[in-house]
Protein backbone atom coordinates (compact mmCIF):
# COMPACT_ATOMS: atom_id res chain seq x y z
CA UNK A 1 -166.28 -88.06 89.63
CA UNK A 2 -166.01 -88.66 93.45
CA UNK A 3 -163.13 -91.00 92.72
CA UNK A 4 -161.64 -88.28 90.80
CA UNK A 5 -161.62 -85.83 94.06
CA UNK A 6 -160.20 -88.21 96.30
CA UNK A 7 -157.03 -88.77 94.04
CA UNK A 8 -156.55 -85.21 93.86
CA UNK A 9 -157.08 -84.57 97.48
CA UNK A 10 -154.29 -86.92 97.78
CA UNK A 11 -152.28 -85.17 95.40
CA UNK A 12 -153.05 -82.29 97.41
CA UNK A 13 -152.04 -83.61 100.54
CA UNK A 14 -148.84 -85.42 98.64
CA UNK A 15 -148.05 -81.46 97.29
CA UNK A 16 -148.36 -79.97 101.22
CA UNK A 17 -145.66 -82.56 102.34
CA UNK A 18 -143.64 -81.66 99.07
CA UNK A 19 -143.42 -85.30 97.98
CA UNK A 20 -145.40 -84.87 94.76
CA UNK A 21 -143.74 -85.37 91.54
CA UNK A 22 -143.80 -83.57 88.17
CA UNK A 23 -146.24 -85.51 86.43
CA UNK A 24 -148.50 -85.17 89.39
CA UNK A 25 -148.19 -81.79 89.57
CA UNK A 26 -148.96 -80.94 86.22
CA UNK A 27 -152.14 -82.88 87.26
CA UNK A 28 -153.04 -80.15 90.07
CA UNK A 29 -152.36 -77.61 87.39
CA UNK A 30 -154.89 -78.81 84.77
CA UNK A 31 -157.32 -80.03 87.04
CA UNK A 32 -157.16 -75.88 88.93
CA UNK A 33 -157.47 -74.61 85.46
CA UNK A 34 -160.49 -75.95 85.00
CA UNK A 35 -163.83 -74.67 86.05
CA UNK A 36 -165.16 -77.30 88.22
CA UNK A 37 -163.71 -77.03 91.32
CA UNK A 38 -165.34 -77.58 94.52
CA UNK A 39 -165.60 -74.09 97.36
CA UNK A 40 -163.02 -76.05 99.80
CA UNK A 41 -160.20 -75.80 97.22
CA UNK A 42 -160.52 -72.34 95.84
CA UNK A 43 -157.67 -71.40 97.33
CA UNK A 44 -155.82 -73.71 95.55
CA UNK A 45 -156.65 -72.14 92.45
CA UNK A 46 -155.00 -69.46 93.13
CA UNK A 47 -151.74 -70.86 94.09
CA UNK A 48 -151.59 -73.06 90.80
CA UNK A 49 -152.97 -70.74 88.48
CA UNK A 50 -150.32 -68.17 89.97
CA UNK A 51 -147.93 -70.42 89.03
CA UNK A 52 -148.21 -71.03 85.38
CA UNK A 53 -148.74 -67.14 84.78
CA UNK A 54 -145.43 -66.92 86.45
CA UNK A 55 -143.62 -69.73 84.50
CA UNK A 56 -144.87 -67.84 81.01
CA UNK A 57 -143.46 -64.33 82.25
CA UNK A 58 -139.68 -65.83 82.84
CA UNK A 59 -137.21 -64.02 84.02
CA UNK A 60 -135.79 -62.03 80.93
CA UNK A 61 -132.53 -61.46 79.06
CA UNK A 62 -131.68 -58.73 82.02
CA UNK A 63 -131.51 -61.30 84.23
CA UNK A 64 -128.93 -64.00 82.53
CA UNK A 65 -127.21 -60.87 82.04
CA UNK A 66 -127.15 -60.11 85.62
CA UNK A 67 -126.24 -63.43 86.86
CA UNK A 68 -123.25 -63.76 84.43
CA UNK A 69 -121.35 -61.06 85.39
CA UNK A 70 -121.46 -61.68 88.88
CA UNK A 71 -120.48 -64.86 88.28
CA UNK A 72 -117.40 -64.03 86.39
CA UNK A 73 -114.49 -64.15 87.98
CA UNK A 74 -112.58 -61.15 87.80
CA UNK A 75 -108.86 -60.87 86.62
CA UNK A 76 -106.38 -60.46 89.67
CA UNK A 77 -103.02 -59.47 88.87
CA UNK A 78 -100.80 -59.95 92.02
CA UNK A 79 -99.40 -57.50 93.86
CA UNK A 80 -95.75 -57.24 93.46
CA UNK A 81 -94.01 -56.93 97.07
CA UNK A 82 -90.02 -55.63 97.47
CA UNK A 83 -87.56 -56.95 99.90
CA UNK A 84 -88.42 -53.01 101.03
CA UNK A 85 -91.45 -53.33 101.58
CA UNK A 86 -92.19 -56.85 103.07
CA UNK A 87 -90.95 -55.46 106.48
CA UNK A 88 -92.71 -52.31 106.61
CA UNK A 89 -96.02 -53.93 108.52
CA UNK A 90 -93.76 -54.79 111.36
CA UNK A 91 -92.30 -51.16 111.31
CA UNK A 92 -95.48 -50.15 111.73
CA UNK A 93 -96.79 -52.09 114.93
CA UNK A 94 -93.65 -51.99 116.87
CA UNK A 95 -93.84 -47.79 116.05
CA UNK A 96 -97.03 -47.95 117.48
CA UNK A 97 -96.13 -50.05 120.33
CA UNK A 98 -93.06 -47.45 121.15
CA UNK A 99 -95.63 -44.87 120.93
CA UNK A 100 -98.14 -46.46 123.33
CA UNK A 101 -95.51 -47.00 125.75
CA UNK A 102 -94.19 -43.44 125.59
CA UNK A 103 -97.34 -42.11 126.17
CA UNK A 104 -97.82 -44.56 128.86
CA UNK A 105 -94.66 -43.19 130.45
CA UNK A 106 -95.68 -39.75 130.32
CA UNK A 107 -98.86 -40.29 131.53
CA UNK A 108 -97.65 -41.84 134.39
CA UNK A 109 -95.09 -39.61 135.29
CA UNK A 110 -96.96 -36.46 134.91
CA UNK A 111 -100.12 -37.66 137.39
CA UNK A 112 -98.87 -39.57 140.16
CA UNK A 113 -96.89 -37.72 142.55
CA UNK A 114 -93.02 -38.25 143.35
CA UNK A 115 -91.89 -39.68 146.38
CA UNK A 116 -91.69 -36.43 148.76
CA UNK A 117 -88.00 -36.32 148.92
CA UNK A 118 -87.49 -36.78 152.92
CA UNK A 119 -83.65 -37.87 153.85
CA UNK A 120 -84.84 -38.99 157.15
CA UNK A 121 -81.12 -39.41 158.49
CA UNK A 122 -80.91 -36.02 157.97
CA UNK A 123 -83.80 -35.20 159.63
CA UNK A 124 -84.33 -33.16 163.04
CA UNK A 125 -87.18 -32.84 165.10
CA UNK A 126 -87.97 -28.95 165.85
CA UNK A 127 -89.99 -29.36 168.62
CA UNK A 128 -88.81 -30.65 172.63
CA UNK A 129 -93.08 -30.66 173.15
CA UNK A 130 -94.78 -33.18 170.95
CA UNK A 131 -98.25 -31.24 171.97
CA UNK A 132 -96.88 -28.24 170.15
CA UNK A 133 -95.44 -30.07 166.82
CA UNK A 134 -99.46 -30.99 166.27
């Protein structure tokens, strides 16, 4: 009986570091099933037993039914393009381009100042008394 714990504590330790194989895990199954199990691995009972109510239950005809018909591929017919409308993409960015820049353009024009429109060749000083220009 002792001999029988040690081989399935190394199962157990075998199924933490997911190295265990089918046969031997059918082993854990039968021997959590069962009714003599010692206090340190009653959690273990749980996790095993869990599993084979969970492998009777199965997933269901929903399911396949689910799975299918995302998998299909749908049908794509392909889109049919015209010498008309093969350029109309670059229409489009270099109207928005002329747009940008117009707006750009007015922008500019219509917040910064003009150049105050001094002809300094033509211009006279007023004043003989520089303390009365200021």
């Amino acid at each position: 009986m002792d001999t029988d714990y040690k081989y399935i504590e190394e199962l157990l330790e075998k199924y933490q570091e997911c190295k265990t194989s089918l046969e031997e895990e059918e082993t854990l199954r039968l021997f959590f099933t069962s009714d003599q199990i010692p206090d340190q691995w009653l959690s273990y009972r749980y996790l095993f037993c869990c599993q084979q109510v969970q492998q009777s239950i199965g997933l269901g005809e929903e399911f396949d039914k689910k799975l299918l018909a995302r998998l299909e591929t749908p049908v794509v017919k392909a889109k049919r393009i015209t010498l008309r409308t093969r350029p109309a993409p670059l229409f489009k960015s270099a109207a928005v381009i002329a747009v940008l820049i117009s707006i750009t353009h007015i922008i500019h024009h219509s917040f910064v100042p003009e150049e105050m429109g001094y002809n300094y060749d033509a211009y006279t000083d007023t004043y003989d008394d520089p303390q009365v220009a200021y």
